[in-house]
Protein backbone atom coordinates (compact mmCIF):
# COMPACT_ATOMS: atom_id res chain seq x y z
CA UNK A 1 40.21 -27.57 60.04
CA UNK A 2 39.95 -28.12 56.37
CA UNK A 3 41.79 -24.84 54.41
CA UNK A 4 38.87 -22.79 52.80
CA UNK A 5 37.69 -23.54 48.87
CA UNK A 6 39.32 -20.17 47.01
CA UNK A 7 37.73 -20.92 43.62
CA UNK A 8 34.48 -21.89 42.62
CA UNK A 9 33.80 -24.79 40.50
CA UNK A 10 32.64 -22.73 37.76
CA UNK A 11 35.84 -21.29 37.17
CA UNK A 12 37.75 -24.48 36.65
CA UNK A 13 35.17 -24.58 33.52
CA UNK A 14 35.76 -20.81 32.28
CA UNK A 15 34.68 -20.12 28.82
CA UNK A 16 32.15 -23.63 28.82
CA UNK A 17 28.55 -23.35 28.90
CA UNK A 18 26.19 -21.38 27.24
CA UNK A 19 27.15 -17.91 26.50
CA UNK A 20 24.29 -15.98 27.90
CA UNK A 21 25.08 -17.79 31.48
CA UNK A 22 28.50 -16.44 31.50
CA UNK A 23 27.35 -12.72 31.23
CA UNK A 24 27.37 -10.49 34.27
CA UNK A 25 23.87 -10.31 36.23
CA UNK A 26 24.05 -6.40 34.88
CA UNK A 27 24.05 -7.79 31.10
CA UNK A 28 21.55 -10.12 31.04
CA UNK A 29 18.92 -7.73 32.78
CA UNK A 30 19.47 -5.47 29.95
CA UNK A 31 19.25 -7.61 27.26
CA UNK A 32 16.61 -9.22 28.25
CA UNK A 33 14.64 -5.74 28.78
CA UNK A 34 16.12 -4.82 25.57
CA UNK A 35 14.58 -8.05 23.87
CA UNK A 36 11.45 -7.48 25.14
CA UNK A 37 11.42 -3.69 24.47
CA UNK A 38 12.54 -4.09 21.06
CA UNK A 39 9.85 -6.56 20.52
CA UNK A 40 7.23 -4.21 21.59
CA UNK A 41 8.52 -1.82 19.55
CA UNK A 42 7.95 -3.54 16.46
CA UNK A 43 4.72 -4.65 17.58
CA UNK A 44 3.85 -1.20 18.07
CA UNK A 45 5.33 -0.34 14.52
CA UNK A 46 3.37 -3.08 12.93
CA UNK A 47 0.13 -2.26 14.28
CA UNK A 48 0.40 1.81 13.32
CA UNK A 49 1.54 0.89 9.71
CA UNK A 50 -1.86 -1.49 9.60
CA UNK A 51 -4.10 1.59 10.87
CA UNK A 52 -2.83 4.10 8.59
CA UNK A 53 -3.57 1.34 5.99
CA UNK A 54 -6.84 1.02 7.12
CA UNK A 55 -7.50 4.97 6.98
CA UNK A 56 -6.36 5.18 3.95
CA UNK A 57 -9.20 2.46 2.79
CA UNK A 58 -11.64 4.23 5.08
CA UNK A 59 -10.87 7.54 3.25
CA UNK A 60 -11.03 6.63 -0.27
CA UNK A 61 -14.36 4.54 1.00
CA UNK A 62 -15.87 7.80 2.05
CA UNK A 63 -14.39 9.36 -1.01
CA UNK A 64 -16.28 7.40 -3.29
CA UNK A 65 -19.71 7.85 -1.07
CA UNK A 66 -19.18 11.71 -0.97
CA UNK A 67 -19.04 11.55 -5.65
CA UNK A 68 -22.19 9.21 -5.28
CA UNK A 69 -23.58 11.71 -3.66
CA UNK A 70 -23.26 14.36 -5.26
CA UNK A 71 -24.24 12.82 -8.37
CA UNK A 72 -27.72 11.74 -6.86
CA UNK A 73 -27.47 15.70 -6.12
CA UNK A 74 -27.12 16.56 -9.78
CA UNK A 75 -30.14 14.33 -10.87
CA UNK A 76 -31.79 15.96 -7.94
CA UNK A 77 -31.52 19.25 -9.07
CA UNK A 78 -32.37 18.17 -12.83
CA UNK A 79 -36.07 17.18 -11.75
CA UNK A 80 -36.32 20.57 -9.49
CA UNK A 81 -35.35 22.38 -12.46
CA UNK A 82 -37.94 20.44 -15.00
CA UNK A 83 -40.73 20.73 -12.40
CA UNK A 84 -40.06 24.57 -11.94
CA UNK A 85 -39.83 25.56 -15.26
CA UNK A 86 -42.85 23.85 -16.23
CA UNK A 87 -44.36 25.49 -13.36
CA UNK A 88 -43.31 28.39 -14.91
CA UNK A 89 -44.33 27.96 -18.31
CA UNK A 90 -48.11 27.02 -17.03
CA UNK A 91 -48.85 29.88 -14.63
CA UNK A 92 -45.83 32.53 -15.54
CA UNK A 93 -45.54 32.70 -11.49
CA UNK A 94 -42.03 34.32 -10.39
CA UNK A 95 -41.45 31.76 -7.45
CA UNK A 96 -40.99 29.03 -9.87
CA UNK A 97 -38.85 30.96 -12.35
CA UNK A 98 -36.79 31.86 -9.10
CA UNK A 99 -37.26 27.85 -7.65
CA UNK A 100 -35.56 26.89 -11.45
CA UNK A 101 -32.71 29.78 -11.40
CA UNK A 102 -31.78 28.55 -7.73
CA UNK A 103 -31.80 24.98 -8.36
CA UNK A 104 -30.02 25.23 -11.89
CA UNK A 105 -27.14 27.36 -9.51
CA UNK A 106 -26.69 24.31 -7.61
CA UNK A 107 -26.14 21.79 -10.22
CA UNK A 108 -23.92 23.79 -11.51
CA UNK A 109 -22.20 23.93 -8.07
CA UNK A 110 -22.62 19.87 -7.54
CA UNK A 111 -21.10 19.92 -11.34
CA UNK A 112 -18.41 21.57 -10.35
CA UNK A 113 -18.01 19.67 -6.95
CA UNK A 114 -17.80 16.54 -8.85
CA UNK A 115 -14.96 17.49 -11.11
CA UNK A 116 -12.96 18.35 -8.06
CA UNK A 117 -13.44 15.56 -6.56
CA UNK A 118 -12.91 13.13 -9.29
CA UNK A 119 -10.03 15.32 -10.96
CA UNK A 120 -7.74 12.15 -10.97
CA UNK A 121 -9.99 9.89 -12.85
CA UNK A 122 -9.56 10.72 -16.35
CA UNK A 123 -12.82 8.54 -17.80
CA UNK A 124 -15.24 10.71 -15.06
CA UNK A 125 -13.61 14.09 -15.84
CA UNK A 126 -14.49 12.99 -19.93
CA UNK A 127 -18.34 11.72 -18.68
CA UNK A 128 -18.73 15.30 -16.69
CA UNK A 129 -17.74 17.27 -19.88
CA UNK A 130 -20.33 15.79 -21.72
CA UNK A 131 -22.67 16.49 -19.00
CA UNK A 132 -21.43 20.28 -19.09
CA UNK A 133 -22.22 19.96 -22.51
CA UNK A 134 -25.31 18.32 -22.69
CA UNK A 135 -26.59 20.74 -19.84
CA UNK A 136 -25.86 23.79 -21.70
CA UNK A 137 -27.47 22.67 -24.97
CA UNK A 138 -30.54 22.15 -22.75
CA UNK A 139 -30.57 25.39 -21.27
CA UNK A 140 -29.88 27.29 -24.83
CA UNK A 141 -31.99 25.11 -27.42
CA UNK A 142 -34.89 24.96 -24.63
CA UNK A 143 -34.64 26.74 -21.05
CA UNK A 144 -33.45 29.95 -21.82
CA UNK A 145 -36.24 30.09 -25.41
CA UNK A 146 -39.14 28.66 -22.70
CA UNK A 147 -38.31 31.65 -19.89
CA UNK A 148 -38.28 34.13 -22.33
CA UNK A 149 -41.77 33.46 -24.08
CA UNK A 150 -43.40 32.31 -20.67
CA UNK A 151 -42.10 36.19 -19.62
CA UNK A 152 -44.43 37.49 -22.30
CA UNK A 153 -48.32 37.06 -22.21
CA UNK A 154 -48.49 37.96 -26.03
CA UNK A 155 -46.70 35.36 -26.35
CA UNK A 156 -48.86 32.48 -25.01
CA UNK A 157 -49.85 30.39 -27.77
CA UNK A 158 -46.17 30.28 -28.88
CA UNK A 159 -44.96 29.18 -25.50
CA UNK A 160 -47.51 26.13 -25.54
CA UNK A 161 -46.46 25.01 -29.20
CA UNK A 162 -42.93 25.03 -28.20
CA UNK A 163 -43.68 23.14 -24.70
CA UNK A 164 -45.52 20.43 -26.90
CA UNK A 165 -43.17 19.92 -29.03
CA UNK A 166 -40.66 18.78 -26.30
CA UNK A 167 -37.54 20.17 -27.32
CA UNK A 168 -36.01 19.94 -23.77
CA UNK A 169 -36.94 15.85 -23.89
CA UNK A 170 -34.09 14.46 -25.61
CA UNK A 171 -31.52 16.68 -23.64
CA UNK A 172 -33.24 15.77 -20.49
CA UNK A 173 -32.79 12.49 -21.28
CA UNK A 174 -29.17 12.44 -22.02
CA UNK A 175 -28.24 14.22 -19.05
CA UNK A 176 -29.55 11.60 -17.16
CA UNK A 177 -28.08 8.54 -18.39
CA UNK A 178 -24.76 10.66 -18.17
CA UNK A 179 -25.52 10.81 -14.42
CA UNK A 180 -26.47 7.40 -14.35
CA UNK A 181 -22.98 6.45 -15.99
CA UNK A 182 -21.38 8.36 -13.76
CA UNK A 183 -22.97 6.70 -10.92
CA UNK A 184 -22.97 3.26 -11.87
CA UNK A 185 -18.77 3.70 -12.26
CA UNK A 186 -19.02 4.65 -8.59
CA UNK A 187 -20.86 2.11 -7.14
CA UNK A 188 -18.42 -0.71 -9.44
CA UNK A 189 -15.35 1.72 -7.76
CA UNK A 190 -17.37 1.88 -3.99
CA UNK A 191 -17.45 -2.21 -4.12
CA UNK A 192 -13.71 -2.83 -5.28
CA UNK A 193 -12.91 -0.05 -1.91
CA UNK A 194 -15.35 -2.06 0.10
CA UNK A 195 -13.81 -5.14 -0.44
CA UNK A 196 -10.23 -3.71 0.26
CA UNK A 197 -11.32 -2.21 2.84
CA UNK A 198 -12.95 -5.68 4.75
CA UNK A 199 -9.38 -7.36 4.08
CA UNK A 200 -7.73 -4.47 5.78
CA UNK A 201 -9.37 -4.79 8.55
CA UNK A 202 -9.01 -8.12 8.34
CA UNK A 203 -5.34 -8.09 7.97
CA UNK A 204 -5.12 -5.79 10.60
CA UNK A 205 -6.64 -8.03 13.05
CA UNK A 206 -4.87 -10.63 12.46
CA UNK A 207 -1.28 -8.88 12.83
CA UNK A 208 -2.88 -7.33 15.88
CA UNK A 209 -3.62 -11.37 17.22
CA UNK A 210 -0.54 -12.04 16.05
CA UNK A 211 1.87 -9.72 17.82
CA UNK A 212 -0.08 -10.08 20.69
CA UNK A 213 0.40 -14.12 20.97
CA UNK A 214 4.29 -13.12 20.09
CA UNK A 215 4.47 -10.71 22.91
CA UNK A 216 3.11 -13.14 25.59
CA UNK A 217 5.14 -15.40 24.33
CA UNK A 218 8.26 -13.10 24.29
CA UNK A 219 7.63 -11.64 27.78
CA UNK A 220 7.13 -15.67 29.10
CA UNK A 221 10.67 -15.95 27.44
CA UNK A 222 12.43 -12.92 28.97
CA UNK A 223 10.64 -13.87 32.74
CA UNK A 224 12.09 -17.48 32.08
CA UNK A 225 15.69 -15.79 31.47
CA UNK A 226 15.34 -13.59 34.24
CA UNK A 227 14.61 -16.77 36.48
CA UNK A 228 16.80 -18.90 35.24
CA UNK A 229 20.12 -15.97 34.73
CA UNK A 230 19.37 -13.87 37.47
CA UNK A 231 16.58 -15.33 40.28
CA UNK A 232 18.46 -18.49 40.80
CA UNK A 233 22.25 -17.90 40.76
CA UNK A 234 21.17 -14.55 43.12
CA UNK A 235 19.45 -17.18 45.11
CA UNK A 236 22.50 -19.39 44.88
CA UNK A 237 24.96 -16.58 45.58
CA UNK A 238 22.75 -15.56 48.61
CA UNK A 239 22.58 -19.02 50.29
CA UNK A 240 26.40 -19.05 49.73
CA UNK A 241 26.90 -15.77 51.46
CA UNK A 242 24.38 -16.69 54.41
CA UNK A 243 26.27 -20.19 55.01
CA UNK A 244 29.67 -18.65 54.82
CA UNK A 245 28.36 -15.68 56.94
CA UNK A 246 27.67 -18.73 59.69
CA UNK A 247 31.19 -19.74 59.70
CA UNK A 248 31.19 -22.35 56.94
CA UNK A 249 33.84 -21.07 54.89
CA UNK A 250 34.02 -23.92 53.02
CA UNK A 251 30.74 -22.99 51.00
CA UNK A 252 31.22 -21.84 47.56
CA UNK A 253 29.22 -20.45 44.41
CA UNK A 254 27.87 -23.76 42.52
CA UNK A 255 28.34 -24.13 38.82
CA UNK A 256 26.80 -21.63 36.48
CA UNK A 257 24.08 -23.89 34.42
């Protein structure tokens, strides 16, 4: 009978061979699941930094849609205001002196909405002021003078001679292309946000592709290394153990690849 094989040819080679072969079965398991789990935390790192980018565009998006609307608001109220108070000055009816004191309340509101809103842009706060401006020189060189004499029936003549002579025109006008100014600097601001926002999105979908192909291709990896580090020499080590357990005790461990 031939004396048993005490070492195994592997460890006539200690130290050769790659180095991730020569860990214990315990090791590679957990590096392998720490590979894999570090990858996927990136991944999931990556993809929450690209959707707080894209909320960010979304938000200032909507921000610029919620100032465009408000200014379409204040040129909104301006015609309510024009079409009650020469309501007003026709018929001296209180519902449209009360229609014009209601909608004059909210532009003043949307005004003041708008310079809230666009606090940090210092060309819009400058176009609003000279809307405040503008505003009030229409209501004291013609709203307030027009209410007053349309209150007074003695006073009827006067009223129509100061309605003809369109005082409120010019200031009307004015406030307008003010609004219009203020708009068209939106929609120039809404299209440079648009835009950012489509290559957001874009970026983000392509990071999102990409750690995706990474992390099949990192899991195939770390299945590999558990097949070829663990599977096999367990595989090895177990047809080993079942030979010697027969009575060959001649059988040993082959060499770690």
């Amino acid at each position: 009978m031939n004396p048993p094989t005490t070492r195994v040819a592997a460890d006539a080679n200690t130290g050769s061979g790659h180095w991730f072969g020569n860990l214990r079965l315990g090791a590679k398991a957990a590096l392998l699941l720490g590979m894999v789990m570090s990858f996927f935390v990136l991944s999931a790192v990556m993809f929450l930094l690209g959707q707080a980018q894209v909320a960010d565009a979304r938000r200032l998006t909507e921000h610029t849609y919620t100032v465009l609307a408000e200014a379409a608001q204040l040129e909104t109220r301006m015609v309510e205001q024009t079409a009650a108070l020469r309501g007003y000055e026709l018929t001296a009816i209180a519902e449209y002196r009360d229609s014009f004191t209601s909608a004059g309340l909210a532009f003043t509101q949307h005004l003041q909405t708008l310079k809230q809103l666009t606090a940090d842009n210092a060309e819009q706060q400058a176009r609003l002021q000279r809307l405040t401006d503008l505003y009030r020189q229409w209501q004291l060189n013609y709203t307030e003078p027009a209410l007053i004499l349309a209150a007074d029936p003695s006073r009827r003549e006067e009223l129509l001679n100061f309605a003809r002579a369109q005082r409120g025109k010019p200031y009307r006008l004015a406030i307008r292309a003010e609004i219009d100014a203020i708009a068209t600097v939106e929609n120039a601001l809404l299209a440079t946000r648009n835009a950012a926002l489509t290559a957001t999105l874009a970026r983000s979908r392509s990071v999102s592709v990409l750690t995706l192909g990474l992390g099949l291709l990192a899991s195939g990896l770390a299945l590999l290394g558990v097949h070829r580090y663990i599977s096999l020499p367990l595989g090895r080590l177990r047809r080993v153990v079942d030979l010697q357990a027969s009575g060959d005790l001649d059988a040993t461990v082959p060499d770690r690849q």
